[in-house]
PDB file of N, CA and C in Angstrom:
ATOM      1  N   UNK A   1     -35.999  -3.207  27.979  1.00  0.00           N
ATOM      2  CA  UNK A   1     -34.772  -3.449  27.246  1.00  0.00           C
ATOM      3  C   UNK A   1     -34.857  -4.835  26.607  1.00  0.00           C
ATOM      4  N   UNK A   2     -34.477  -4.964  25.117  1.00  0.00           N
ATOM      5  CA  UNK A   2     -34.690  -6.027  24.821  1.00  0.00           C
ATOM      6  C   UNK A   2     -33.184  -6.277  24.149  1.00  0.00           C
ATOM      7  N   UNK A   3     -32.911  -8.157  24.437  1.00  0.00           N
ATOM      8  CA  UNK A   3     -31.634  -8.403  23.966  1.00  0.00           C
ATOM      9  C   UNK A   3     -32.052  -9.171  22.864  1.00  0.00           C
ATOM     10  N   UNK A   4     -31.399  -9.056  21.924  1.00  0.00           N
ATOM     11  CA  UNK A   4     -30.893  -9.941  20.537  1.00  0.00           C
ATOM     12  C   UNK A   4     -29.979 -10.445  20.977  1.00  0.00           C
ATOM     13  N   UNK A   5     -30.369 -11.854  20.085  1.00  0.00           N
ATOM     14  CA  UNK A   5     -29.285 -12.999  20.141  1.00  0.00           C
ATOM     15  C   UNK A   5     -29.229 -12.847  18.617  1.00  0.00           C
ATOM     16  N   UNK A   6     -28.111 -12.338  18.255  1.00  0.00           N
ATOM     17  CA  UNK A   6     -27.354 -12.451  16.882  1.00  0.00           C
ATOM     18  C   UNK A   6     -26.910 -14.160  16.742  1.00  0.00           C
ATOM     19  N   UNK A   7     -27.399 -14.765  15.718  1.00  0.00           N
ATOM     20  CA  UNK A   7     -26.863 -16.482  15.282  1.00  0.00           C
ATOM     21  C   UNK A   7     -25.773 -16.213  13.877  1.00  0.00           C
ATOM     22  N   UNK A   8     -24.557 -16.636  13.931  1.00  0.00           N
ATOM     23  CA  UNK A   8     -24.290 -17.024  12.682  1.00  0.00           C
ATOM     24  C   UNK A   8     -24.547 -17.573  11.541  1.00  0.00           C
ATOM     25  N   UNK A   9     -25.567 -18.073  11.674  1.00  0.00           N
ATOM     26  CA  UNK A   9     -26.430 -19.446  10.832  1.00  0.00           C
ATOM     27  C   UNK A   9     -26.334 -19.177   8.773  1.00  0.00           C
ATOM     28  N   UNK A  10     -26.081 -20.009   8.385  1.00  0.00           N
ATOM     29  CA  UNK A  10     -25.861 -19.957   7.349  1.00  0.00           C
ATOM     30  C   UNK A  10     -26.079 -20.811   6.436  1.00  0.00           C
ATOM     31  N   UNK A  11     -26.255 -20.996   5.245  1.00  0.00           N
ATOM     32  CA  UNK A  11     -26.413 -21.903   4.725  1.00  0.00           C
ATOM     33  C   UNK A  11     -24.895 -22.505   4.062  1.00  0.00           C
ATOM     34  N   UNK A  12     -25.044 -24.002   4.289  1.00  0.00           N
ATOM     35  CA  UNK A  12     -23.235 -24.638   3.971  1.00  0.00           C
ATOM     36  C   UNK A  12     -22.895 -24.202   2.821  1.00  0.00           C
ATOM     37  N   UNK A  13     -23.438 -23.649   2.305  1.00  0.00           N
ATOM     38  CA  UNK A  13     -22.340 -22.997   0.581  1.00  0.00           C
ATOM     39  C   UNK A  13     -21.843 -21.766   1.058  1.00  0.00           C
ATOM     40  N   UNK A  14     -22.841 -21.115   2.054  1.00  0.00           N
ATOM     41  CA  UNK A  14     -22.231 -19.890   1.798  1.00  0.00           C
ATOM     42  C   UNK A  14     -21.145 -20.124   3.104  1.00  0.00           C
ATOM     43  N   UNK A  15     -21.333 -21.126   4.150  1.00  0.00           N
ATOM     44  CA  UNK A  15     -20.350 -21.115   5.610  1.00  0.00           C
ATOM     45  C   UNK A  15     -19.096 -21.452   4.484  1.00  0.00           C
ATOM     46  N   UNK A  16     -19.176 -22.165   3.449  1.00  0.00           N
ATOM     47  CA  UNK A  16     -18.350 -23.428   2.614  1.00  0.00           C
ATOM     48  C   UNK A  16     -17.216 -21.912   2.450  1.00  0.00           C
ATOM     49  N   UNK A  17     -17.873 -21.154   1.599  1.00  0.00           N
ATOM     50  CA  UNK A  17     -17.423 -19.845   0.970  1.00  0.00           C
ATOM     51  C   UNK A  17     -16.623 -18.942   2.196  1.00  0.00           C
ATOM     52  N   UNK A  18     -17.224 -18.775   3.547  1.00  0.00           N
ATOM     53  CA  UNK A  18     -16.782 -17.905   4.370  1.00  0.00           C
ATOM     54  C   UNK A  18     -15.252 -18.470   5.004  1.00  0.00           C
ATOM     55  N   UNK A  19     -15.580 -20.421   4.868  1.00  0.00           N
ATOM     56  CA  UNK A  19     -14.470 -20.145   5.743  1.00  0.00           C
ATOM     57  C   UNK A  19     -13.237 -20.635   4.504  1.00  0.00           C
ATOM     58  N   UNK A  20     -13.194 -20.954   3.646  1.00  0.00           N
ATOM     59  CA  UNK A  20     -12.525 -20.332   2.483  1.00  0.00           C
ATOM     60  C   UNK A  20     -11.801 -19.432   2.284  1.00  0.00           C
ATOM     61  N   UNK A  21     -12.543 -17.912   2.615  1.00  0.00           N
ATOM     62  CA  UNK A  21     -12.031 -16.559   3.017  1.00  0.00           C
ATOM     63  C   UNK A  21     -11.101 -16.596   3.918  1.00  0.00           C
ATOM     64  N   UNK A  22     -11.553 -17.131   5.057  1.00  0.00           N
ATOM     65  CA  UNK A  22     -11.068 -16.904   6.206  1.00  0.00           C
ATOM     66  C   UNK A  22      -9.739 -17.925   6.319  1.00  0.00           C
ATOM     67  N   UNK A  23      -9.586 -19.011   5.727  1.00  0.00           N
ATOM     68  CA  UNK A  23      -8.687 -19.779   5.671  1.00  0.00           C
ATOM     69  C   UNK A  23      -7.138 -18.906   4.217  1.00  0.00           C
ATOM     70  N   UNK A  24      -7.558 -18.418   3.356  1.00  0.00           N
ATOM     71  CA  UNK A  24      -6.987 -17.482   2.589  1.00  0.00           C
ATOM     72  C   UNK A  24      -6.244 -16.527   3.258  1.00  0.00           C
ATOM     73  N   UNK A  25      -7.266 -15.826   4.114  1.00  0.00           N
ATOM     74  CA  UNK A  25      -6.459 -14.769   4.974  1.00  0.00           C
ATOM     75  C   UNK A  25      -5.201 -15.217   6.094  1.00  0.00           C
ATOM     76  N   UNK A  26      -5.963 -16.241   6.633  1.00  0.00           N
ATOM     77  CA  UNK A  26      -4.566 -16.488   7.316  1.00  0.00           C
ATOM     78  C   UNK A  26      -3.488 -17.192   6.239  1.00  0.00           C
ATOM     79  N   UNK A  27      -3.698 -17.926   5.302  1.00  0.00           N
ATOM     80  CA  UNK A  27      -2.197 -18.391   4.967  1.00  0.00           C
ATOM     81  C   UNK A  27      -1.435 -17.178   4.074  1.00  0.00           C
ATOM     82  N   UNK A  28      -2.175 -16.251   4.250  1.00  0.00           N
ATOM     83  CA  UNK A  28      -1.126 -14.818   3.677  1.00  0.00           C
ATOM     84  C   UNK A  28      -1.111 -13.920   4.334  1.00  0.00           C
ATOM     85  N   UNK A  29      -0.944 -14.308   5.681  1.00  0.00           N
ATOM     86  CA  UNK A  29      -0.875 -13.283   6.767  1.00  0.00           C
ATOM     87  C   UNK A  29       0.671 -13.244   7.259  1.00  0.00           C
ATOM     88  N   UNK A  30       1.509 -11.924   7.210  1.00  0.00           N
ATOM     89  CA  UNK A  30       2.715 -12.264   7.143  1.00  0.00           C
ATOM     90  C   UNK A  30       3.433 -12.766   8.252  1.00  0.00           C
ATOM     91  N   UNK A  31       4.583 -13.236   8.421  1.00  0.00           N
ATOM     92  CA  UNK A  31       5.107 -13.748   9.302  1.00  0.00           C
ATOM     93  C   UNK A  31       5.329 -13.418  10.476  1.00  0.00           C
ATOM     94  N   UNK A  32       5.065 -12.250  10.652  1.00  0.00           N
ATOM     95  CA  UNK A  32       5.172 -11.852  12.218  1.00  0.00           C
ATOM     96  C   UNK A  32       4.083 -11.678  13.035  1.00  0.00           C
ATOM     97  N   UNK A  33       3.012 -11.890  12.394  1.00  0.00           N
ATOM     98  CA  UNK A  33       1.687 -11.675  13.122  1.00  0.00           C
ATOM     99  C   UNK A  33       1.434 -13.028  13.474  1.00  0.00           C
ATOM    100  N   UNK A  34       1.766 -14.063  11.794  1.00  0.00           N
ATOM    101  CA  UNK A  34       1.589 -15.738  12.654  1.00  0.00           C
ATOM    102  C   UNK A  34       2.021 -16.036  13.792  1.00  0.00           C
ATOM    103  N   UNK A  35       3.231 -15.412  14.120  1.00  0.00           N
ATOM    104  CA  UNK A  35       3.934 -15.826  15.328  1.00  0.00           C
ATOM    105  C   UNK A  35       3.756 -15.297  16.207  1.00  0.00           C
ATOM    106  N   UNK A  36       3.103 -14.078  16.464  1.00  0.00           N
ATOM    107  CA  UNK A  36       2.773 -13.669  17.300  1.00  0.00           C
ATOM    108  C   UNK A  36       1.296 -14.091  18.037  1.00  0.00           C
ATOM    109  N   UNK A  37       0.412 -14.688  17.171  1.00  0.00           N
ATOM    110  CA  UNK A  37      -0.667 -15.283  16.978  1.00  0.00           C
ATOM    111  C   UNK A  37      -0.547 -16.711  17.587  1.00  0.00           C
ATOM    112  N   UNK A  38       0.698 -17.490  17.497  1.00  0.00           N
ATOM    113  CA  UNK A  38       1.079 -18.909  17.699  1.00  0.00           C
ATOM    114  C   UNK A  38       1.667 -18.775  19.266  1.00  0.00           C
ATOM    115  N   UNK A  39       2.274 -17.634  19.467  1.00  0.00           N
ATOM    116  CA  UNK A  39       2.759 -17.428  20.600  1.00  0.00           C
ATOM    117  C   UNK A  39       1.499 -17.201  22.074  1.00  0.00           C
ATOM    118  N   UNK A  40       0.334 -16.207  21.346  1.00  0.00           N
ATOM    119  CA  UNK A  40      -0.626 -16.300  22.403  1.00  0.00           C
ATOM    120  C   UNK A  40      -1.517 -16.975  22.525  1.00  0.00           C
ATOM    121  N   UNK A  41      -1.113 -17.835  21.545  1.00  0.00           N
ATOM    122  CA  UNK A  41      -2.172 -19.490  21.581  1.00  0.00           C
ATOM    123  C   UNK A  41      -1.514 -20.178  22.819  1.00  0.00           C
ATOM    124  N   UNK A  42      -0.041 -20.484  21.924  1.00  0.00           N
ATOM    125  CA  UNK A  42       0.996 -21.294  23.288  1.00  0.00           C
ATOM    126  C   UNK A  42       0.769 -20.943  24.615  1.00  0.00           C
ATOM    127  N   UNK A  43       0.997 -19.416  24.684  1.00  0.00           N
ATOM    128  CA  UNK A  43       0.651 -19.343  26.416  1.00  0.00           C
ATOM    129  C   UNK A  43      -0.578 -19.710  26.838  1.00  0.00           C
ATOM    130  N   UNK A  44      -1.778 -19.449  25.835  1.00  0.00           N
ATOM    131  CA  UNK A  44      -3.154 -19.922  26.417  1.00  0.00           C
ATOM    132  C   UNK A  44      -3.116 -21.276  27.112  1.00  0.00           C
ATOM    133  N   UNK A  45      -2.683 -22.371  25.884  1.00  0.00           N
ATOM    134  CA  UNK A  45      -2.366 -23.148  26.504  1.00  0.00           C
ATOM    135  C   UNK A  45      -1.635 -23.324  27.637  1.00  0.00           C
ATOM    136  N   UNK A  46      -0.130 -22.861  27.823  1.00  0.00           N
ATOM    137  CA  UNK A  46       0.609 -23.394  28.945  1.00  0.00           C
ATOM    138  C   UNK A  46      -0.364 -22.560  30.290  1.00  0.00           C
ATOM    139  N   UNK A  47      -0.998 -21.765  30.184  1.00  0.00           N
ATOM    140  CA  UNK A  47      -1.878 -21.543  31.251  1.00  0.00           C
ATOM    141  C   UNK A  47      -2.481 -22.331  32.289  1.00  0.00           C
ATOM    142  N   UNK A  48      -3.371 -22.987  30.623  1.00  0.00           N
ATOM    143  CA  UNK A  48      -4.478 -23.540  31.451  1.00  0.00           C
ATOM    144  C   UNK A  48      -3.757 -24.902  31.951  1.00  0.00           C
ATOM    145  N   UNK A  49      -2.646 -25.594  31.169  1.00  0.00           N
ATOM    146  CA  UNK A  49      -1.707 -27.010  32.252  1.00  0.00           C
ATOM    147  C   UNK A  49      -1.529 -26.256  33.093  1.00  0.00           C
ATOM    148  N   UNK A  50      -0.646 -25.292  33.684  1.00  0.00           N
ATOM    149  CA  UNK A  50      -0.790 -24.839  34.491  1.00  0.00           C
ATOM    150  C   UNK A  50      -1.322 -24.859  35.636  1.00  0.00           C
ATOM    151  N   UNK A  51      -2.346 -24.521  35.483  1.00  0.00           N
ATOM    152  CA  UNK A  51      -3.386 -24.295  36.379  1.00  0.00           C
ATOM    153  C   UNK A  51      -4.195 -25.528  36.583  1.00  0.00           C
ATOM    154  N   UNK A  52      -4.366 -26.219  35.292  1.00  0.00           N
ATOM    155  CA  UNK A  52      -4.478 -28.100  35.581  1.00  0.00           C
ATOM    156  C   UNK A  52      -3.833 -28.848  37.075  1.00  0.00           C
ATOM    157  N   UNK A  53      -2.537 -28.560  36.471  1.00  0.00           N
ATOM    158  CA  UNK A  53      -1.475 -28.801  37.801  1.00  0.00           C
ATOM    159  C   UNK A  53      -2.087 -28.253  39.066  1.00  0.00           C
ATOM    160  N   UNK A  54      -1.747 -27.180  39.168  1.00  0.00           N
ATOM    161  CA  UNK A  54      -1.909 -26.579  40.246  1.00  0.00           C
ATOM    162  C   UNK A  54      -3.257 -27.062  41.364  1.00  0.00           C
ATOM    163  N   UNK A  55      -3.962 -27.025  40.364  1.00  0.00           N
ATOM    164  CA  UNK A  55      -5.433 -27.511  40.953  1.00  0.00           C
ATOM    165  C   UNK A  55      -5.296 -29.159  41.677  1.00  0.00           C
ATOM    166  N   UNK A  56      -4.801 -30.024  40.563  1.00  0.00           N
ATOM    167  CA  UNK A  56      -5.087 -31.428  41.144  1.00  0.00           C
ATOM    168  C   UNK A  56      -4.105 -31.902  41.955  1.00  0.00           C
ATOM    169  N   UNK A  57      -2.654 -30.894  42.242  1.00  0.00           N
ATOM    170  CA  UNK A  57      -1.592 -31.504  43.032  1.00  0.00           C
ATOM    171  C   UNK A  57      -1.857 -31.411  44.426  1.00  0.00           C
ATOM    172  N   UNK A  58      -2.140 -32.380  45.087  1.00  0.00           N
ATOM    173  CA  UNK A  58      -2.333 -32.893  46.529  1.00  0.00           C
ATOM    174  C   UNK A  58      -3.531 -32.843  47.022  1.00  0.00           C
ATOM    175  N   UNK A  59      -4.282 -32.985  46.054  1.00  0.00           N
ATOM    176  CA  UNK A  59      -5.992 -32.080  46.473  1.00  0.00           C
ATOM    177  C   UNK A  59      -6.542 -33.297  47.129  1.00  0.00           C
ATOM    178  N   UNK A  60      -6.146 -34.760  47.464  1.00  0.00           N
ATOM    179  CA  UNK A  60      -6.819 -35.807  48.229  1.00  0.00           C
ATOM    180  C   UNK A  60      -8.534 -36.242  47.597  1.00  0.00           C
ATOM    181  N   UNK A  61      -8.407 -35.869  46.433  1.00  0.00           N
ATOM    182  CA  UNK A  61      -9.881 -36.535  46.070  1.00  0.00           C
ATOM    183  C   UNK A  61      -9.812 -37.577  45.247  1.00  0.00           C
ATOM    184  N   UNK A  62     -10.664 -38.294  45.285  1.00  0.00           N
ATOM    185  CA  UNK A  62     -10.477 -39.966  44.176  1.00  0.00           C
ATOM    186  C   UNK A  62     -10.074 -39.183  42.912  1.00  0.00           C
ATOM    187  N   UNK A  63      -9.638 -40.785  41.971  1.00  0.00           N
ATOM    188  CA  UNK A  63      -9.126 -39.882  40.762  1.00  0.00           C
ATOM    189  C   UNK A  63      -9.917 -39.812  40.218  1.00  0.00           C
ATOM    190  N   UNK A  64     -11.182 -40.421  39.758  1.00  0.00           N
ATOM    191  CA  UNK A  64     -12.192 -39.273  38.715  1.00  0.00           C
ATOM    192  C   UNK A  64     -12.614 -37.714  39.120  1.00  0.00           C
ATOM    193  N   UNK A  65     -12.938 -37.723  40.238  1.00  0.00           N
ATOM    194  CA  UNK A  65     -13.238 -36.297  40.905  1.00  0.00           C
ATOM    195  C   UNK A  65     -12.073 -35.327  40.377  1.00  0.00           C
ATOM    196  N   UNK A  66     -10.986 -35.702  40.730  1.00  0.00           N
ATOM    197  CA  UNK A  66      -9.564 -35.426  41.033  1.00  0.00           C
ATOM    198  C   UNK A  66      -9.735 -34.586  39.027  1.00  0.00           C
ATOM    199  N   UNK A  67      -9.606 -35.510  38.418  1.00  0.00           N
ATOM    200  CA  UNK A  67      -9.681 -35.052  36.857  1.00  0.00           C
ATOM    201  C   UNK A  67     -10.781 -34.653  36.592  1.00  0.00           C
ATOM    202  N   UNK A  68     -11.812 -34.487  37.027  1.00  0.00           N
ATOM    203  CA  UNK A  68     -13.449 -33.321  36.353  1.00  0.00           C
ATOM    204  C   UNK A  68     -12.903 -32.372  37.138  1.00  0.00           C
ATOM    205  N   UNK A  69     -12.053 -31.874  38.409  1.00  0.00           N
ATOM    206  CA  UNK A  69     -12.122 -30.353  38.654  1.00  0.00           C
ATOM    207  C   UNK A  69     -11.007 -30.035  38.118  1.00  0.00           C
ATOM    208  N   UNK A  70     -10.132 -30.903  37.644  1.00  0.00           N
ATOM    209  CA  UNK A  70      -8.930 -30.022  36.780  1.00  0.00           C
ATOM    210  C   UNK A  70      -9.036 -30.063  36.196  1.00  0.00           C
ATOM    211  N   UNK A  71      -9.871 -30.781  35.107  1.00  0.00           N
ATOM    212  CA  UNK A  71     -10.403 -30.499  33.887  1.00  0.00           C
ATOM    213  C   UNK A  71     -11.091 -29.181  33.895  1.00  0.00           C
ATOM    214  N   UNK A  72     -11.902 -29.015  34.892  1.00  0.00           N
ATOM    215  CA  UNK A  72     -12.946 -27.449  35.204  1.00  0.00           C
ATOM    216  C   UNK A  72     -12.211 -26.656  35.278  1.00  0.00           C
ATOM    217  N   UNK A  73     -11.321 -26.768  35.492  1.00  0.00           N
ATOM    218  CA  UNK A  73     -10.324 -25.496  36.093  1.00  0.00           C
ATOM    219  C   UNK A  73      -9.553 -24.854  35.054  1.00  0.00           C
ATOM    220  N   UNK A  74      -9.087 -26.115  33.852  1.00  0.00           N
ATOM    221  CA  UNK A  74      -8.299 -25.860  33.091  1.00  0.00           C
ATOM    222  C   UNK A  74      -8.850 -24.898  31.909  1.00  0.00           C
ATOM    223  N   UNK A  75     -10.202 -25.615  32.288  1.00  0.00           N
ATOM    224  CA  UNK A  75     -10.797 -24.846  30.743  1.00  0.00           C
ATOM    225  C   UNK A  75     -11.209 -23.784  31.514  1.00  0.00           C
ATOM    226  N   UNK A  76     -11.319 -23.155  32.322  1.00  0.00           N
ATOM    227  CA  UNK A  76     -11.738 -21.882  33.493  1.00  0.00           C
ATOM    228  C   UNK A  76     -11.073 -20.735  32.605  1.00  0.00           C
ATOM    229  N   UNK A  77      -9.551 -21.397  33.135  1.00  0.00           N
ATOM    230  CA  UNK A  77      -8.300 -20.684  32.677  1.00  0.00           C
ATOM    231  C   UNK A  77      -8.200 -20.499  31.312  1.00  0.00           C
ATOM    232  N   UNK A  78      -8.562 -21.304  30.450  1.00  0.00           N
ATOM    233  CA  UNK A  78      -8.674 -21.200  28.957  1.00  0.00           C
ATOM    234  C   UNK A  78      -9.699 -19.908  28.440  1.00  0.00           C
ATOM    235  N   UNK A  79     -10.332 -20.138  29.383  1.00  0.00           N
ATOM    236  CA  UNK A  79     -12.143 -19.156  28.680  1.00  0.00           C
ATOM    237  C   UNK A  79     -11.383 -17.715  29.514  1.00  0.00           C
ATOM    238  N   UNK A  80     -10.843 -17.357  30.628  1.00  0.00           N
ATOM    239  CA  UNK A  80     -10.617 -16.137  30.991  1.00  0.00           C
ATOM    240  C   UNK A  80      -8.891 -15.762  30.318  1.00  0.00           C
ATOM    241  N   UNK A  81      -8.358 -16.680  29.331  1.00  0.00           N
ATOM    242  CA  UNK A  81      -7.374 -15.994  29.610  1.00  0.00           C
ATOM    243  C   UNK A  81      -7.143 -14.967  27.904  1.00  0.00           C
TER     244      UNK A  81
END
């Protein structure tokens, strides 16, 4: 079994061009999808504070430690949610 790694790779006129497109599409994307779009951003976010919190409240470790695992944690929550 063999896997491909598909790359986006492009050359900058044509990335220049794609995200152009892609910037077009969203500012005429109608209003209820933006918001619905803005809304499951927001929760992404309030997730991962969330779970920031959760992680570093009372955990007794120095404070750099203390902020690299809630930092780890937060973006945990970010990537699964």
């Amino acid at each position: 079994m063999t896997n491909k790694i598909a790359l986006d790779a492009h050359p900058p006129l044509e990335m220049a061009e794609r995200m152009e497109d892609v910037g077009v599409t969203k500012a005429t994307m109608d209003p209820w999808s933006m918001l619905a779009l803005a809304v499951l951003a927001g929760s992404c976010v309030g997730l991962g504070a969330e779970f920031y919190t959760l992680v570093i409240t009372d955990s007794g470790l120095v404070f750099g430690m203390n902020k690299l695992i809630g930092g780890s944690s937060s973006a945990w929550a970010w990537f699964w949610s």
